[in-house]
Protein backbone atom coordinates (compact mmCIF):
# COMPACT_ATOMS: atom_id res chain seq x y z
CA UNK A 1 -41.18 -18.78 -47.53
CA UNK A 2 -41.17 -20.22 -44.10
CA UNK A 3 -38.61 -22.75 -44.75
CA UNK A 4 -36.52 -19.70 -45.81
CA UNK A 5 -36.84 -18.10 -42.81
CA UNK A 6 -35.69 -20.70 -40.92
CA UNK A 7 -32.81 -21.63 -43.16
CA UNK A 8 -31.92 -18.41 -42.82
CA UNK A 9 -32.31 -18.71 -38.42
CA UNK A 10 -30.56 -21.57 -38.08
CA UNK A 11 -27.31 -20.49 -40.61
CA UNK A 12 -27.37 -17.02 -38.81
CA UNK A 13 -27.54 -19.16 -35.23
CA UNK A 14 -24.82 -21.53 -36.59
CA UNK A 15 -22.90 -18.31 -37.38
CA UNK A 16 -22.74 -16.76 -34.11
CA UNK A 17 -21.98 -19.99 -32.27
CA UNK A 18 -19.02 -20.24 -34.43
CA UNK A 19 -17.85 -16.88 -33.55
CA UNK A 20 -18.04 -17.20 -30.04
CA UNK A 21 -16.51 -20.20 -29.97
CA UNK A 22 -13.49 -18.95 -31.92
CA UNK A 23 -13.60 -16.20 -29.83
CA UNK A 24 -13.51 -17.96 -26.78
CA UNK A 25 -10.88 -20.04 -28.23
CA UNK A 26 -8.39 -16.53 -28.27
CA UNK A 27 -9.09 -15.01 -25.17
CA UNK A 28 -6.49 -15.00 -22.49
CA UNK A 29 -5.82 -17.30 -20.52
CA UNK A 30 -5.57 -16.66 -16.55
CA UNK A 31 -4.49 -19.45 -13.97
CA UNK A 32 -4.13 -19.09 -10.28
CA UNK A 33 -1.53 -20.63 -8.79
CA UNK A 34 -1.31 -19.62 -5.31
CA UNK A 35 -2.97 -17.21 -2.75
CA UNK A 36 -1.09 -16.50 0.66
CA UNK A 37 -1.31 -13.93 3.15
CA UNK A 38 2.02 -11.86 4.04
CA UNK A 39 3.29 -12.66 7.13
CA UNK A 40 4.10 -9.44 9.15
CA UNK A 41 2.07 -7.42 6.59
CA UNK A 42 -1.36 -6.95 7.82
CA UNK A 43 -4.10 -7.51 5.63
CA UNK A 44 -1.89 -7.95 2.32
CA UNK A 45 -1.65 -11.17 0.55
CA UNK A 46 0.86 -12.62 -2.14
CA UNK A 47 -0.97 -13.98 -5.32
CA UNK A 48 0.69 -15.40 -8.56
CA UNK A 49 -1.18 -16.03 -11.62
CA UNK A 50 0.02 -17.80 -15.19
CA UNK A 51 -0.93 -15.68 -17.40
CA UNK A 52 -1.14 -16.76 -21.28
CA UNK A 53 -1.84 -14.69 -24.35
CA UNK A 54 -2.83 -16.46 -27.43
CA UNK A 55 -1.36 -15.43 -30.50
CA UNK A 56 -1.73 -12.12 -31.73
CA UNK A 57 -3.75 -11.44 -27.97
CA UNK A 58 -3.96 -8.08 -26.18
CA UNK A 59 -5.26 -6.74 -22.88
CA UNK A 60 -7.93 -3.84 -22.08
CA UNK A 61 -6.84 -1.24 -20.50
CA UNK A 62 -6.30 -1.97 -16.87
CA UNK A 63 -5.29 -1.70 -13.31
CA UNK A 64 -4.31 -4.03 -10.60
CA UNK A 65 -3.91 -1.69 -7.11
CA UNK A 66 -1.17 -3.37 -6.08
CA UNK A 67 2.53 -3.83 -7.01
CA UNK A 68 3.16 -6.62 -9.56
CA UNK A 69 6.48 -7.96 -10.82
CA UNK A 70 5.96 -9.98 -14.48
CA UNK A 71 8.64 -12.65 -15.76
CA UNK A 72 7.49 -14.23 -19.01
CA UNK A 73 8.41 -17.84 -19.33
CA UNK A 74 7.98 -18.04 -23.35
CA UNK A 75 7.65 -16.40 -26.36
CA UNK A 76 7.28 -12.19 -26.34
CA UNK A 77 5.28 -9.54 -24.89
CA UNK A 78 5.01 -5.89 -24.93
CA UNK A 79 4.01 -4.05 -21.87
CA UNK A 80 3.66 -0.01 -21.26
CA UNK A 81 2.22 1.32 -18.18
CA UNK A 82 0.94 5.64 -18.45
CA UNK A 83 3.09 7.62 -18.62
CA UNK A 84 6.05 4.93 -19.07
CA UNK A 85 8.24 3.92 -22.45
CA UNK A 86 6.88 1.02 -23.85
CA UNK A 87 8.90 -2.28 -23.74
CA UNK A 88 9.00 -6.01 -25.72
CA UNK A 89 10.23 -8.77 -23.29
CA UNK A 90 11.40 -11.68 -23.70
CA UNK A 91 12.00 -15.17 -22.15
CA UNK A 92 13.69 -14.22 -18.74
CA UNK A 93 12.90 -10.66 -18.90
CA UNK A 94 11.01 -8.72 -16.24
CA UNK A 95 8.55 -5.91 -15.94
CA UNK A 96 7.02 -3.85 -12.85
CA UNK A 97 3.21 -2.10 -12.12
CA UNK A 98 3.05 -0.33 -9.31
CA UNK A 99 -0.02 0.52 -7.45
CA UNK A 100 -0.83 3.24 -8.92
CA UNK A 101 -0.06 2.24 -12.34
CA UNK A 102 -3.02 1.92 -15.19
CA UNK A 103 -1.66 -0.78 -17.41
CA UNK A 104 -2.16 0.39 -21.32
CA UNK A 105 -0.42 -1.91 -23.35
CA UNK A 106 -0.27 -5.50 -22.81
CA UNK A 107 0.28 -8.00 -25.80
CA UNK A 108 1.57 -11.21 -27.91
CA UNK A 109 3.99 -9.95 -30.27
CA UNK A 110 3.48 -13.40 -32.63
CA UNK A 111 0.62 -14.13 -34.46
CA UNK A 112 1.48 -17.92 -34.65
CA UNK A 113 2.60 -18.39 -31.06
CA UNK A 114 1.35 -18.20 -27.67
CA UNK A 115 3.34 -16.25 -24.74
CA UNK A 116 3.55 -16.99 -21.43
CA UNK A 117 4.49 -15.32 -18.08
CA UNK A 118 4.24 -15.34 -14.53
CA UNK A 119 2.48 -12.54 -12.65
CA UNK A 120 3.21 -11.82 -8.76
CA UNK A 121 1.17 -9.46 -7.06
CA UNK A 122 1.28 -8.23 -3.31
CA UNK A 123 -2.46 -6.79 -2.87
CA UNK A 124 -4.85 -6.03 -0.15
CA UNK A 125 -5.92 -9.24 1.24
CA UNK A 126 -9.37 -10.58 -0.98
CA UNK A 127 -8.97 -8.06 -3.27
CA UNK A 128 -9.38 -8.38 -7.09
CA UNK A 129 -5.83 -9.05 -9.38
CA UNK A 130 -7.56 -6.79 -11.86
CA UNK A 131 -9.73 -3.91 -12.55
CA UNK A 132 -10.96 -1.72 -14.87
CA UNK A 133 -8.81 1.06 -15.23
CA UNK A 134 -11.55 4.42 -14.20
C-alpha cells in the first residue's frame, strides 16, 4: 500500500514538473534592450524591449502608462487597445498605446511560429513597462 502511495507521489510530482516546464517553455518572452533618459524631458526615459510571443501566445490584459509605438520584426500579431478596432500586423507594420490606453488583445496569430517585435516606450523615469490593467 505504501509503495502505492508513493508511486502514485512521485508520478503526480513528475507530472507537474512537466507542466511547468512546458509552460515555462510558452510564455513570452521579454528582452531589454536599452534604458535612457530623455534629454530636455524631465523625469521621462526612453525604453525598448524585444518582445517575443511563442506560438499560439497571448497577453493579459494590460497597461503600460506611457506612449508606446510597436513594429514587429517577424511573423504576425494582433493587437486591440479599449475602445479601438482590432488589428493583425505584419512584418513592417506598426501599432500605437497611448497612456491612457488598457491593452486587451495582444497575440501570435500562428500556432507553429514565433512572432517578434520591437516595443518603444517613453515613460516616467524608473517606472514599470507594464501593469496590470485596474
Amino acid at each position: 500500500m505504501r509503495h502505492r502511495f508513493l508511486f502514485w507521489a512521485l508520478m503526480s510530482g513528475l507530472a507537474t514538473v512537466q507542466s511547468i516546464t512546458v509552460m515555462a517553455a510558452e510564455a513570452t518572452k521579454v528582452a531589454p534592450l536599452v534604458t535612457k533618459d530623455l534629454k530636455g524631458i524631465p523625469g521621462k526615459e526612453g525604453a525598448m524591449l524585444l518582445v517575443e510571443y511563442p506560438p499560439g501566445g497571448t497577453d493579459h490584459i494590460h497597461r503600460h502608462n506611457a506612449s508606446v509605438f510597436v513594429y514587429v520584426l517577424e511573423g504576425s500579431v494582433v493587437m486591440q487597445v479599449h475602445g479601438g478596432k482590432e488589428v493583425t500586423l505584419t512584418k513592417g507594420q506598426t501599432f500605437f498605446e497611448g497612456p491612457d490606453d488598457i491593452h486587451v488583445v495582444g497575440r501570435n496569430v500562428s500556432k507553429t511560429d514565433p512572432a517578434k517585435f520591437i516595443a518603444f516606450f517613453v515613460k516616467d523615469k524608473g517606472a514599470p513597462p507594464v501593469m496590470p490593467a485596474e
